[in-house]
C-alpha atoms as a PDB file:
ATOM      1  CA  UNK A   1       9.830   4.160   6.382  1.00  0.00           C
ATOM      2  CA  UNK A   2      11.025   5.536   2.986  1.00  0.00           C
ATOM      3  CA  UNK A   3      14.767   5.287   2.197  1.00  0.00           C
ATOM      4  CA  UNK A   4      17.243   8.869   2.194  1.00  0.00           C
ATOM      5  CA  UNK A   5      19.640   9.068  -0.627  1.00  0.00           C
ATOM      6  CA  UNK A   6      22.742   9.596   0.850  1.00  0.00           C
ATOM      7  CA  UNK A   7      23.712  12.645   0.320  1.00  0.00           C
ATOM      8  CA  UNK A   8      20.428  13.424   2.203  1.00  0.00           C
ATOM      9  CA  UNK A   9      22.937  14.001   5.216  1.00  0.00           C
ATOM     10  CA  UNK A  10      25.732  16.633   6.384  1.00  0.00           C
ATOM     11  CA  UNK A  11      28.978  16.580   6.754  1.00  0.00           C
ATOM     12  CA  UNK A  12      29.021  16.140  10.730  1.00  0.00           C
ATOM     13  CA  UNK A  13      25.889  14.630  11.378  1.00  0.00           C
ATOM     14  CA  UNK A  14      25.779  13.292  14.782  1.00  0.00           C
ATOM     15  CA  UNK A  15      25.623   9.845  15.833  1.00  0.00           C
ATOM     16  CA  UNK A  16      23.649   7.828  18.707  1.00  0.00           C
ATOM     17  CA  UNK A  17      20.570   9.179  20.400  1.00  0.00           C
ATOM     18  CA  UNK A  18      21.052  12.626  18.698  1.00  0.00           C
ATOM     19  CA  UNK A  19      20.447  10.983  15.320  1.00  0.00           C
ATOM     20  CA  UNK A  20      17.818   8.635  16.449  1.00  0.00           C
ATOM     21  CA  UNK A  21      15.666  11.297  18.131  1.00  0.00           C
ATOM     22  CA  UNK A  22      15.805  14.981  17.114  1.00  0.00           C
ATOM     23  CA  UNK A  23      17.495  14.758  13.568  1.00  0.00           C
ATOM     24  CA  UNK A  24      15.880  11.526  12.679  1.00  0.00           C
ATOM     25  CA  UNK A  25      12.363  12.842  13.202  1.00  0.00           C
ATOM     26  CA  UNK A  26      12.921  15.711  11.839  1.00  0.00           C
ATOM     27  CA  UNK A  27      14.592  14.869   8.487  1.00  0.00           C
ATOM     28  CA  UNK A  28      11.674  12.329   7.780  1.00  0.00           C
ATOM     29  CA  UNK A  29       9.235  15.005   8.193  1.00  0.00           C
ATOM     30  CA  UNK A  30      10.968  17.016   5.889  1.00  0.00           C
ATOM     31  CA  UNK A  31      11.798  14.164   3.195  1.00  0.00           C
ATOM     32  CA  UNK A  32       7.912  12.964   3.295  1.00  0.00           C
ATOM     33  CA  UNK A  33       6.196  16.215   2.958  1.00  0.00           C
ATOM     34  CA  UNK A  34       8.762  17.714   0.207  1.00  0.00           C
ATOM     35  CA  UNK A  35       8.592  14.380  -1.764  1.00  0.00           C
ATOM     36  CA  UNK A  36       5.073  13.651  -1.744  1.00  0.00           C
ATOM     37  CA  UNK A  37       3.905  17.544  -2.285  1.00  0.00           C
ATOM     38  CA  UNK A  38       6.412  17.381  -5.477  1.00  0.00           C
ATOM     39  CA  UNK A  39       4.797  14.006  -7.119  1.00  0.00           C
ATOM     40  CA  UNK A  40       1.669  15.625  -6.487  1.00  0.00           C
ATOM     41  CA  UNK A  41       2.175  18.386  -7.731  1.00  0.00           C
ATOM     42  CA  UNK A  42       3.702  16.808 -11.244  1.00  0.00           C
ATOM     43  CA  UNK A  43       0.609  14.464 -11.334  1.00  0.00           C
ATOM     44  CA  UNK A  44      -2.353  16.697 -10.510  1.00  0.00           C
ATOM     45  CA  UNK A  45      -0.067  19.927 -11.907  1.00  0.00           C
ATOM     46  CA  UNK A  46      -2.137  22.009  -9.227  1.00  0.00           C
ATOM     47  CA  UNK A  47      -2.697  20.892  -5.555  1.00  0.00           C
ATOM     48  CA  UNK A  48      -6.161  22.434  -4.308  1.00  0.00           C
ATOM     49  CA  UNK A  49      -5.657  21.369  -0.317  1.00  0.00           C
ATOM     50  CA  UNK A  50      -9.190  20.630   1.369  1.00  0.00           C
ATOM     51  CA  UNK A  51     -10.641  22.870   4.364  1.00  0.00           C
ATOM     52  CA  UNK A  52      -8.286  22.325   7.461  1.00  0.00           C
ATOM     53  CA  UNK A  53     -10.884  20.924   9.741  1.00  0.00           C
ATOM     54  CA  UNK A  54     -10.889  22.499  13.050  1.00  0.00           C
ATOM     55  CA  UNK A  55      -7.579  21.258  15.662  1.00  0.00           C
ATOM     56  CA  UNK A  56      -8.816  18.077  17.500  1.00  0.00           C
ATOM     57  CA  UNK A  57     -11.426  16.624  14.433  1.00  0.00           C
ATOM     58  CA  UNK A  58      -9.613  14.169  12.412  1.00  0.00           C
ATOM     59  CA  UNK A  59     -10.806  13.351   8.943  1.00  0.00           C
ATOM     60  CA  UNK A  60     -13.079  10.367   8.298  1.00  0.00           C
ATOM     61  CA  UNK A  61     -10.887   7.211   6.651  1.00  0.00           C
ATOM     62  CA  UNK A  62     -11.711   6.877   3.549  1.00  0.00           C
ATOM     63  CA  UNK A  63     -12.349   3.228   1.509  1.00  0.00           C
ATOM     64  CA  UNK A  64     -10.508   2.684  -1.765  1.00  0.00           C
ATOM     65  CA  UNK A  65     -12.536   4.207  -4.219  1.00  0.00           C
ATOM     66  CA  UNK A  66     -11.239   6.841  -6.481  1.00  0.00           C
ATOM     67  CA  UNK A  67      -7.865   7.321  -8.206  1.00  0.00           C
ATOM     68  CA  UNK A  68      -6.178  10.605  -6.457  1.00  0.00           C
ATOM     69  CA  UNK A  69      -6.674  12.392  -3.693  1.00  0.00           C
ATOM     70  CA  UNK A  70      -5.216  15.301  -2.527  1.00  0.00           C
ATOM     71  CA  UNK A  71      -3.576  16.022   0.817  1.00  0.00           C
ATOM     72  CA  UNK A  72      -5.394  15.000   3.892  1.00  0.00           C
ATOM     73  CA  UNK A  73      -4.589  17.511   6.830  1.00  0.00           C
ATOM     74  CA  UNK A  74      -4.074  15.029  10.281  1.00  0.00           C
ATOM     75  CA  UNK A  75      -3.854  17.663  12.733  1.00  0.00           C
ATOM     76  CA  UNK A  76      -3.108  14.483  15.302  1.00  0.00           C
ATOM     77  CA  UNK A  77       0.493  13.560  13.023  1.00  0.00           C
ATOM     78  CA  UNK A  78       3.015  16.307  11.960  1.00  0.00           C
ATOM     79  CA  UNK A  79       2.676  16.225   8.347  1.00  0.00           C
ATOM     80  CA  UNK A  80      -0.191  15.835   5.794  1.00  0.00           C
ATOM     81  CA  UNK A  81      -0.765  11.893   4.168  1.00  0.00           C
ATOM     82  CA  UNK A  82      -1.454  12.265   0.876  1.00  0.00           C
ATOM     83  CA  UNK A  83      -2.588   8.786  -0.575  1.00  0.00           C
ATOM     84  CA  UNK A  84      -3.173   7.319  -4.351  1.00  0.00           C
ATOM     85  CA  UNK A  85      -6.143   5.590  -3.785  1.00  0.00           C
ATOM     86  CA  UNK A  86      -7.631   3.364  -6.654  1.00  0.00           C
ATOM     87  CA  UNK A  87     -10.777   1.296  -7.314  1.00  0.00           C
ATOM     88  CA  UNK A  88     -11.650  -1.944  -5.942  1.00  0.00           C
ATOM     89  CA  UNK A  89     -10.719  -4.895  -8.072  1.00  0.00           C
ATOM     90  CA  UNK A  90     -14.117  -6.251  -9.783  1.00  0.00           C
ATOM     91  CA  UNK A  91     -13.975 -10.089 -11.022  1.00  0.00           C
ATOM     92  CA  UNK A  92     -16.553 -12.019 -12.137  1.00  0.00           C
ATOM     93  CA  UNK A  93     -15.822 -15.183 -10.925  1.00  0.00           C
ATOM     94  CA  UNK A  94     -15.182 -13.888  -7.658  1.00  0.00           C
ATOM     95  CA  UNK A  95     -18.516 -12.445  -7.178  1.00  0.00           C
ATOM     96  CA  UNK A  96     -18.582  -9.215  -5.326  1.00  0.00           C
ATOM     97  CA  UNK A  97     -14.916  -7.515  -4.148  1.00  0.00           C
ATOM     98  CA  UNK A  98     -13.657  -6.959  -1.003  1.00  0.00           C
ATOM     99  CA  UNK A  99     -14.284  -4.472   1.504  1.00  0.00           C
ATOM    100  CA  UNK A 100     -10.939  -2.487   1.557  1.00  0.00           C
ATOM    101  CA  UNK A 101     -10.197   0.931   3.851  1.00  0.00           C
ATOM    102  CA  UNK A 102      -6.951   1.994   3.951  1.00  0.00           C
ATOM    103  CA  UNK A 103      -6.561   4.460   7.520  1.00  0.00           C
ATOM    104  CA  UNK A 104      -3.180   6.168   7.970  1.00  0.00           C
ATOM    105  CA  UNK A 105      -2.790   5.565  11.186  1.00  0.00           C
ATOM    106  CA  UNK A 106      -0.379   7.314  14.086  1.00  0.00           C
ATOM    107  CA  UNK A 107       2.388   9.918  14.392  1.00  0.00           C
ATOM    108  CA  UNK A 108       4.071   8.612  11.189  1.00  0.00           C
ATOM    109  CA  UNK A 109       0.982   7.771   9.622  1.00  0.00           C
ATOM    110  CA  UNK A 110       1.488   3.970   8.858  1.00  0.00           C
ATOM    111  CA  UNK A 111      -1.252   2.759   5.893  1.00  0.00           C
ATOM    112  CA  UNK A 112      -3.467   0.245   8.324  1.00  0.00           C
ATOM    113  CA  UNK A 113      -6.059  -1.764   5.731  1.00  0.00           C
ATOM    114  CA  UNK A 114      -8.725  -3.280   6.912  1.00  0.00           C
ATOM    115  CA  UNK A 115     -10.370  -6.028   4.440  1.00  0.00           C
ATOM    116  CA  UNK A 116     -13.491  -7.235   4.945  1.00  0.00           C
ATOM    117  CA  UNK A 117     -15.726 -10.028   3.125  1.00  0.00           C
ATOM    118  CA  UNK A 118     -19.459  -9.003   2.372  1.00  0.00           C
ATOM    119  CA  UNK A 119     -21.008 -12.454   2.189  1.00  0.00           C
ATOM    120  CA  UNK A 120     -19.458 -14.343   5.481  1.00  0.00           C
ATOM    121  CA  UNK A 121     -18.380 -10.649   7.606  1.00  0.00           C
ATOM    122  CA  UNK A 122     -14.838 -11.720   8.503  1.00  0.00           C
ATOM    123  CA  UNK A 123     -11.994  -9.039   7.967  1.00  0.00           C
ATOM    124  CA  UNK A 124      -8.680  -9.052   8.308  1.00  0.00           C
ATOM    125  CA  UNK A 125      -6.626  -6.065  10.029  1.00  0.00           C
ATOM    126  CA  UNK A 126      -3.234  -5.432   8.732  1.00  0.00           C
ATOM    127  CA  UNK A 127      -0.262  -3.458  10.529  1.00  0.00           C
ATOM    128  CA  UNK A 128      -2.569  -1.796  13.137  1.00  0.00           C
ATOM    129  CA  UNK A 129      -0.159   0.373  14.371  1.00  0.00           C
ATOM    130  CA  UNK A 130      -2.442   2.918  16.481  1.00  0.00           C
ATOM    131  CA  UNK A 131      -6.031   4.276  16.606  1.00  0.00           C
ATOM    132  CA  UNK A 132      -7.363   1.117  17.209  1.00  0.00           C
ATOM    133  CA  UNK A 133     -10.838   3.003  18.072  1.00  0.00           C
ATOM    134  CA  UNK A 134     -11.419   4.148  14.523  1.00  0.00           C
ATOM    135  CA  UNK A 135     -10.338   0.546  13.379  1.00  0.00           C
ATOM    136  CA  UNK A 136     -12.989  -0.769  15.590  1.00  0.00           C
ATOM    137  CA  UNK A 137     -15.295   1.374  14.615  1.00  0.00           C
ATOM    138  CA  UNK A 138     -14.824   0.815  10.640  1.00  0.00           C
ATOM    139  CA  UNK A 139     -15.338  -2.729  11.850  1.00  0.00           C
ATOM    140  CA  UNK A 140     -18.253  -2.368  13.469  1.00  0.00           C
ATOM    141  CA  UNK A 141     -20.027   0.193  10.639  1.00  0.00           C
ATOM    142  CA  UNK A 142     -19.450  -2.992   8.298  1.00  0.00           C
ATOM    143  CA  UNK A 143     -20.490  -5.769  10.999  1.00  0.00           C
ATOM    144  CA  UNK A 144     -17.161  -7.358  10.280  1.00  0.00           C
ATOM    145  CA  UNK A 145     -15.687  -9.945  12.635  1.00  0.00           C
ATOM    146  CA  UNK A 146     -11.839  -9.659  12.850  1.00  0.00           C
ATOM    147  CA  UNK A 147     -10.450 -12.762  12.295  1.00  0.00           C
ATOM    148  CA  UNK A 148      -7.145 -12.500  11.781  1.00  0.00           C
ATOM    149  CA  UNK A 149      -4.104  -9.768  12.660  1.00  0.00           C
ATOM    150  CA  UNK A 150      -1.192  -9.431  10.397  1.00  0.00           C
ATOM    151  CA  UNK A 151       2.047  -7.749  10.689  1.00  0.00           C
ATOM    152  CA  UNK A 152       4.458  -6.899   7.985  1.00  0.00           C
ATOM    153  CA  UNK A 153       7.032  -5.534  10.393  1.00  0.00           C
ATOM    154  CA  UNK A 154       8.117  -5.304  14.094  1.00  0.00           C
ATOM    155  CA  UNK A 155       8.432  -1.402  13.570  1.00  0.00           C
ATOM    156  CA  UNK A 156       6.678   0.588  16.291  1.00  0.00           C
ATOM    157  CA  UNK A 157       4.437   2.295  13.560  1.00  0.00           C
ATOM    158  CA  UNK A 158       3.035  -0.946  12.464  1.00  0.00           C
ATOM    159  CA  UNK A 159       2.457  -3.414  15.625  1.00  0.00           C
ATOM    160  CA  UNK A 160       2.136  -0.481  17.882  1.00  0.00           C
ATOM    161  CA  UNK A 161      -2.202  -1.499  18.762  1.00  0.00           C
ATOM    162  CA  UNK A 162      -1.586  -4.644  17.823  1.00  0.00           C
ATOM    163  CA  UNK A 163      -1.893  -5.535  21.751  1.00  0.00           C
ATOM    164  CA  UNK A 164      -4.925  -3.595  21.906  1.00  0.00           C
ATOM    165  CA  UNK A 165      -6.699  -4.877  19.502  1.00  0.00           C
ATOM    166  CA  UNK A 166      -5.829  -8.818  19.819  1.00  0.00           C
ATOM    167  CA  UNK A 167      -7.702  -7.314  23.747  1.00  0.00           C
ATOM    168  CA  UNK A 168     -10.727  -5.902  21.637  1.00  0.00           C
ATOM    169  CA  UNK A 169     -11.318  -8.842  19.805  1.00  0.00           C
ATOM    170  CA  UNK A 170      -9.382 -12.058  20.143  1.00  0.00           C
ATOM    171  CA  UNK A 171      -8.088 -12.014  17.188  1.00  0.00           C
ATOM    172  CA  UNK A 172      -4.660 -13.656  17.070  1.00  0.00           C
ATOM    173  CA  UNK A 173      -1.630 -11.822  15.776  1.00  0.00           C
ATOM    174  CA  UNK A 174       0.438 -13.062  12.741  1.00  0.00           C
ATOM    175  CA  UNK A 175       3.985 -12.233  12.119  1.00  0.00           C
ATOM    176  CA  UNK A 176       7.218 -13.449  10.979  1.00  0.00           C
ATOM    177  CA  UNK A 177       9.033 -14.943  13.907  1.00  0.00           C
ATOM    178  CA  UNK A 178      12.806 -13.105  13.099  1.00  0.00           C
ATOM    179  CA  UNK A 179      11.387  -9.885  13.832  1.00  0.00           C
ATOM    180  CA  UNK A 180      10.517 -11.343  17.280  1.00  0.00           C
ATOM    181  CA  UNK A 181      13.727  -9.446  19.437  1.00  0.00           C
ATOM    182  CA  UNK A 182      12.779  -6.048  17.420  1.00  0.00           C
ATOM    183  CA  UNK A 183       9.255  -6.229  19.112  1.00  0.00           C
ATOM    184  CA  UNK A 184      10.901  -7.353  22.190  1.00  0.00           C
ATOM    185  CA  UNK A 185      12.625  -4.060  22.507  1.00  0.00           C
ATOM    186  CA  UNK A 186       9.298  -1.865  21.590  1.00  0.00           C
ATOM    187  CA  UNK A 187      10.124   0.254  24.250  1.00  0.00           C
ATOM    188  CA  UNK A 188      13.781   1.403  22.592  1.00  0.00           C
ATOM    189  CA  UNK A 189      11.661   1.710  19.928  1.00  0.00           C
ATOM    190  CA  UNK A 190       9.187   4.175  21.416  1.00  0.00           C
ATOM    191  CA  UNK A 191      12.025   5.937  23.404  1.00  0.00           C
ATOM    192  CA  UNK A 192      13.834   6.855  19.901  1.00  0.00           C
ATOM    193  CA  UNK A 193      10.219   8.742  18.723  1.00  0.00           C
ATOM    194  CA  UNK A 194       9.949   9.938  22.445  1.00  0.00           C
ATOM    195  CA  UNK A 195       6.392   8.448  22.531  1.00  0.00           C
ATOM    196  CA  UNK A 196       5.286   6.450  24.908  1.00  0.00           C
ATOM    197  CA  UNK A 197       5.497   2.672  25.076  1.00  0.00           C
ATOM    198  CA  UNK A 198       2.281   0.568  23.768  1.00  0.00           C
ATOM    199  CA  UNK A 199       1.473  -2.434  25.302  1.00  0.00           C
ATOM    200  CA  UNK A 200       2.701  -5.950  23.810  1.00  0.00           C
ATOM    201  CA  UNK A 201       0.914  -9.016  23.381  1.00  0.00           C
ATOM    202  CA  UNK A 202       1.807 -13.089  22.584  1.00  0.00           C
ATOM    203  CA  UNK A 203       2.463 -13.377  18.577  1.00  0.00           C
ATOM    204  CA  UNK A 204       0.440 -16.242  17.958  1.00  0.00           C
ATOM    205  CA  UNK A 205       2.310 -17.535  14.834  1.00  0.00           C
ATOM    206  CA  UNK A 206       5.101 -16.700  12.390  1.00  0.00           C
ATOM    207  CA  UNK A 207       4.283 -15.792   9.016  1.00  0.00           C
ATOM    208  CA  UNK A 208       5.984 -17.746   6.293  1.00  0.00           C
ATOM    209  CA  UNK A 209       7.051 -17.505   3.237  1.00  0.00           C
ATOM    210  CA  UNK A 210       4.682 -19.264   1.367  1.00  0.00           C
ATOM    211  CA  UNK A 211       1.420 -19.094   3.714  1.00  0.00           C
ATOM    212  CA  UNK A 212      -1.627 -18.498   2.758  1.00  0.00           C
ATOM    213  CA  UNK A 213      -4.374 -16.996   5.676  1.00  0.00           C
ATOM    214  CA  UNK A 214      -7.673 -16.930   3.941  1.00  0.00           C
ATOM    215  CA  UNK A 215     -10.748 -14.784   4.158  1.00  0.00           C
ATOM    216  CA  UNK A 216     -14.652 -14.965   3.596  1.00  0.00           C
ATOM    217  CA  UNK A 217     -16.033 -18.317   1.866  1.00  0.00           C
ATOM    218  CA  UNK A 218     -19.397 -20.137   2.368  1.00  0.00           C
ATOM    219  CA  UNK A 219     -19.243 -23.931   2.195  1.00  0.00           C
ATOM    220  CA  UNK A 220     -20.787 -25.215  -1.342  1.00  0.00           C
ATOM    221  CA  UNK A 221     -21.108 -20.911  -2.006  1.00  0.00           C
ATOM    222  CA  UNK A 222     -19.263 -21.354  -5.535  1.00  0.00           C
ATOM    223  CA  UNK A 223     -19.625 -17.524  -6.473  1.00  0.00           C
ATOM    224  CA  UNK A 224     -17.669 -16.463  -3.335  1.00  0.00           C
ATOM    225  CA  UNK A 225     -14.959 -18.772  -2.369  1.00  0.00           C
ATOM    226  CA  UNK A 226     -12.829 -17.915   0.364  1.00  0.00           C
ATOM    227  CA  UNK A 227      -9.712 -14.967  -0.993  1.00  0.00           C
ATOM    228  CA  UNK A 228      -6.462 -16.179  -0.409  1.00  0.00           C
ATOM    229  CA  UNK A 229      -3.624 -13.731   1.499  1.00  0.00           C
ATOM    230  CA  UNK A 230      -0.435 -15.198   0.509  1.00  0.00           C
ATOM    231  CA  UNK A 231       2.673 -14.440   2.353  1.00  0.00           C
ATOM    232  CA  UNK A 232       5.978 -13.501   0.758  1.00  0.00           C
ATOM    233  CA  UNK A 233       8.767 -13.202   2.616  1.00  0.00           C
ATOM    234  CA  UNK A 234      10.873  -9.803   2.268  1.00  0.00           C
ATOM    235  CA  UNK A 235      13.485  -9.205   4.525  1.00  0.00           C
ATOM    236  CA  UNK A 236      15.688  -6.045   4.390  1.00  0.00           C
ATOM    237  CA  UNK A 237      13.879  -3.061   5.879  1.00  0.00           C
ATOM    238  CA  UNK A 238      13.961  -5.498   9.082  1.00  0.00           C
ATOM    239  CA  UNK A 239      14.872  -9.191   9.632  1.00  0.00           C
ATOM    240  CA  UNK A 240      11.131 -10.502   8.947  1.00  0.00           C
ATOM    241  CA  UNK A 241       9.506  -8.225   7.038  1.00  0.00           C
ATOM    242  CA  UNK A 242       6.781  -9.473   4.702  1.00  0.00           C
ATOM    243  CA  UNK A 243       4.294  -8.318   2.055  1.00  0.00           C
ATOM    244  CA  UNK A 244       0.908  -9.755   1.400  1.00  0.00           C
ATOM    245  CA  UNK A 245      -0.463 -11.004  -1.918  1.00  0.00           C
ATOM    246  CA  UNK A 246      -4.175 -10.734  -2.310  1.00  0.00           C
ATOM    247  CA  UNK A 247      -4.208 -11.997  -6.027  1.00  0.00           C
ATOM    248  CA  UNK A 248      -7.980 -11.989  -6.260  1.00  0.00           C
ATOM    249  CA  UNK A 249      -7.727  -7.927  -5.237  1.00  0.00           C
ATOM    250  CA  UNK A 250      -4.677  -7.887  -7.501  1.00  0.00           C
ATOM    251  CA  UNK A 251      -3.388  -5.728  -4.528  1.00  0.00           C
ATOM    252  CA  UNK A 252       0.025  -6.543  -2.159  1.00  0.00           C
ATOM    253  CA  UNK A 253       0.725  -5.099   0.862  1.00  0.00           C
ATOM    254  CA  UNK A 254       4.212  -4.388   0.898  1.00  0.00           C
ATOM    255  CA  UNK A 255       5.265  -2.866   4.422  1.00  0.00           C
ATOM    256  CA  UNK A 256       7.869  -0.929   4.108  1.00  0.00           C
ATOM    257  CA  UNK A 257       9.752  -2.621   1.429  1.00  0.00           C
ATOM    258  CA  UNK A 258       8.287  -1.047  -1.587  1.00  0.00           C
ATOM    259  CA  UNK A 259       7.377   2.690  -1.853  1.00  0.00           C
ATOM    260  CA  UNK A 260       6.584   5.084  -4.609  1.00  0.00           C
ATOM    261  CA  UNK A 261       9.582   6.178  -5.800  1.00  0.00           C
ATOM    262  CA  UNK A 262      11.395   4.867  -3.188  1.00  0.00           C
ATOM    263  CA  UNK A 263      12.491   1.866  -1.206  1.00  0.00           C
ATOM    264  CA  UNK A 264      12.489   1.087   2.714  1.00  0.00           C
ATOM    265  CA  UNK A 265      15.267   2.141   4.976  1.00  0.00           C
ATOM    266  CA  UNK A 266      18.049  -0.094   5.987  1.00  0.00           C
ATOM    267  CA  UNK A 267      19.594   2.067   8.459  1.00  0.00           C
ATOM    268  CA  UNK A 268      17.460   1.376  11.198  1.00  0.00           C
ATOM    269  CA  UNK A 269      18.440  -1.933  13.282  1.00  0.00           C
ATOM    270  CA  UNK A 270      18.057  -5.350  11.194  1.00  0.00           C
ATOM    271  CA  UNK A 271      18.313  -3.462   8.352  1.00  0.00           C
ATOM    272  CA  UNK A 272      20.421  -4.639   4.793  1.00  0.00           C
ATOM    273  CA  UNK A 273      20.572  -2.789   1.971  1.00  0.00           C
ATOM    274  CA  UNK A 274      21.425  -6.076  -0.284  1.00  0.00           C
ATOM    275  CA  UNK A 275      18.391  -8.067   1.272  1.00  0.00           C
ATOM    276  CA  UNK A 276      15.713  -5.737   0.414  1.00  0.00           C
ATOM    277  CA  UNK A 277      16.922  -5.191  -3.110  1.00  0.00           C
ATOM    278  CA  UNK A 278      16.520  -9.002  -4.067  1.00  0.00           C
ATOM    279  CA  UNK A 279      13.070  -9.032  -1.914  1.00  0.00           C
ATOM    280  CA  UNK A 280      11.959  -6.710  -4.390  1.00  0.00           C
ATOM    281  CA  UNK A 281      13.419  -8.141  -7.359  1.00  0.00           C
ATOM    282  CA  UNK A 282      12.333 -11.857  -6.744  1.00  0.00           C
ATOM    283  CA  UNK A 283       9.366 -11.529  -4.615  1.00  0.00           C
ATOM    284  CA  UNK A 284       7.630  -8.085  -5.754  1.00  0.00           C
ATOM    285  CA  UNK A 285       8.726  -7.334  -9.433  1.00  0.00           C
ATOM    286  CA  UNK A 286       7.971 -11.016 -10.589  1.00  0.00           C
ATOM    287  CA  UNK A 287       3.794  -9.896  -9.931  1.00  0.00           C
ATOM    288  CA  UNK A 288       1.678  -8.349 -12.283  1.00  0.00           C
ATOM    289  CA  UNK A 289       2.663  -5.430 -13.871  1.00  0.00           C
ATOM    290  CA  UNK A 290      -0.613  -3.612 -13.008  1.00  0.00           C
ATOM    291  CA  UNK A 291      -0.966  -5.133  -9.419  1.00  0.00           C
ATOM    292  CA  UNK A 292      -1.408  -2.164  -7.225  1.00  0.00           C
ATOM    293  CA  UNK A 293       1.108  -1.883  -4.487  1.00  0.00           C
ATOM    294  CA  UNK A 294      -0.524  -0.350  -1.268  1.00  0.00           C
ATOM    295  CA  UNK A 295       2.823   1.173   0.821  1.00  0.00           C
ATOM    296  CA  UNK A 296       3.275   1.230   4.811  1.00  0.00           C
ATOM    297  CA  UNK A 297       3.361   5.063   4.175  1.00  0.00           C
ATOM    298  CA  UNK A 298       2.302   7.666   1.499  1.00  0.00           C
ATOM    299  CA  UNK A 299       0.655   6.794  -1.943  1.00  0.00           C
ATOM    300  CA  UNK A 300      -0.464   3.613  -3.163  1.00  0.00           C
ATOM    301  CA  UNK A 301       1.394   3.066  -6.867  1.00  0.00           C
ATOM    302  CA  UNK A 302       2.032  -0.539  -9.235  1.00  0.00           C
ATOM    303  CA  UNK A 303       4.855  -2.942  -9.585  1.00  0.00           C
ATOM    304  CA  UNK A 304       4.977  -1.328 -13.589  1.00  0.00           C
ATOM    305  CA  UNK A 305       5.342   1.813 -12.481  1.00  0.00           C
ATOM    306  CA  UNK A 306       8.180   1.438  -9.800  1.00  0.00           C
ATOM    307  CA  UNK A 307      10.059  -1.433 -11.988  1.00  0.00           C
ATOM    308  CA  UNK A 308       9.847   1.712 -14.892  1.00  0.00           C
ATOM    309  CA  UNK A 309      10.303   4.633 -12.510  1.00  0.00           C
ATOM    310  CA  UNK A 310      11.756   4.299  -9.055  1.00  0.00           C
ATOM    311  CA  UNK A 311      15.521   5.354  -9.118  1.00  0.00           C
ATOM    312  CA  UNK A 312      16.411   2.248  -6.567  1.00  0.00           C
ATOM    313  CA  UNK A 313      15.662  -0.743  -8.870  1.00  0.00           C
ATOM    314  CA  UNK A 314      16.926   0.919 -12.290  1.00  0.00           C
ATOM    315  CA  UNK A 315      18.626  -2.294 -13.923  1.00  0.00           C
ATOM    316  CA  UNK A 316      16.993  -4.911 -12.421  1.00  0.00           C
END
């Protein structure tokens, strides 16, 4: 979730389950829609909205394929997702790129991707956090076999189907092992949103700094050799978050560490303010200037733009 500058909140504002609930809730609404609708409306100058489907029908996901989209009216989430969407990464030696679909996913709309190799039909499914049915089915319309589950973060809006899905498939579930007592406590978790609590499932590994989970590959197939998803470890917004280098996509997945414009919260439990800042600075800002950053939430953007741009990391 997005950071609040601090003056975002009143003199008097109240504490405990008040805050985590009603205010909480509410105030993210508000920040998310007002934000995004403002950056859109400075990069597109005018905002044409699409047809509101009909209550009930939920727009198809979409794969990564143009450069700005508009927003997308979710009549099952309580605010509209609007996304920066950009072009799959072509390279030659690589052969052909990678399936990518990013599907906002859930009441607070957490970016799921699902990546999927053409040649050898293995995907990987990160931060599946709910409407594991349309995951499935974006699976099955590519005759992808999940192979592997990742999880940036313990948060609710990103492990939330992870049980469900490990159940659909078999696919074991990846995640760093200090955000283990967050997911332990899901159900505080869900209580705070006043949602109720998903299943949980066995984490069959920690992530680590430093891993690598790989995708695709045919043996002696020289022109598509397996894609490497390296792990970087980014604590702050929580105890174990991590991002995901794909360096052959020239894409990371950052959780919610890195946002446009913004930065992720460290308000919430296992939250620090110091620890996310030198995440970003050693493990995000140190890639490529033009690697494009896809967020837990809201628009994709680059590690240029935010190191130029976002108000958090001016100096570093």
């Amino acid at each position: 979730m997005p950071a609040f500058p601090a003056n975002r909140f009143p003199a008097g504002f109240p504490a405990g389950p008040a805050m985590r609930r009603t205010h909480f809730r509410e105030r993210l609404i508000h920040t998310i829609v007002v934000s995004q609708a403002r950056r859109l409306a400075q990069e597109i100058r005018m905002v044409s909205l699409p047809e509101m489907p009909r209550r009930g029908i939920r727009p198809k996901p979409y794969p990564v394929t143009s450069t700005l989209q508009p927003p997308v009216y979710n009549p099952a989430g309580h605010f509209p997702a609007p996304k920066s969407i950009l072009p799959p990464s072509y390279n030659q030696v690589m052969g052909s790129p990678l399936i990518h679909v990013v599907l906002p996913v859930g009441m607070l709309q957490c970016n799921c991707s699902i990546f999927g190799d053409p040649a050898s039909k293995e995907a990987i499914v990160i931060d599946p956090g709910d409407e594991i049915d349309q995951i499935l089915d974006i699976l099955a319309e590519h005759s992808l076999k999940l192979k592997t589950i990742l999880i940036t973060h313990a948060h609710i809006d990103h492990i939330g189907g992870a049980a469900k899905l490990k159940a659909a498939t078999g696919a074991p579930v990846l995640m760093n092992e200090n955000d283990q007592e967050l997911y332990d406590h899901l159900d505080w978790q869900a209580n705070w949103l006043q949602v109720a609590a998903p299943d949980k499932t066995k984490i069959d590994a920690s992530l680590k700094d430093g891993d690598v989970v790989e995708l695709g590959g045919l043996p002696g197939d020289v022109q598509n050799p397996a894609r490497r998803f390296e792990v970087l470890f980014t604590p702050g917004h929580t105890q174990g978050s991590s991002s995901i280098w794909i360096p052959s996509e020239n894409k990371v997945i950052a959780g919610d560490t890195l946002f446009r414009d913004s930065i992720g919260r460290t308000d919430l439990p296992g939250g620090d303010s110091r620890k996310i800042l030198r995440s970003i600075e050693n493990k995000l800002l140190t890639l490529p200037e033009d690697a494009i950053v896809i967020a837990g939430h809201g628009p994709n953007t680059t590690i240029g733009r935010e190191r130029d741009r976002n108000p958090f990391l001016q100096g570093m």
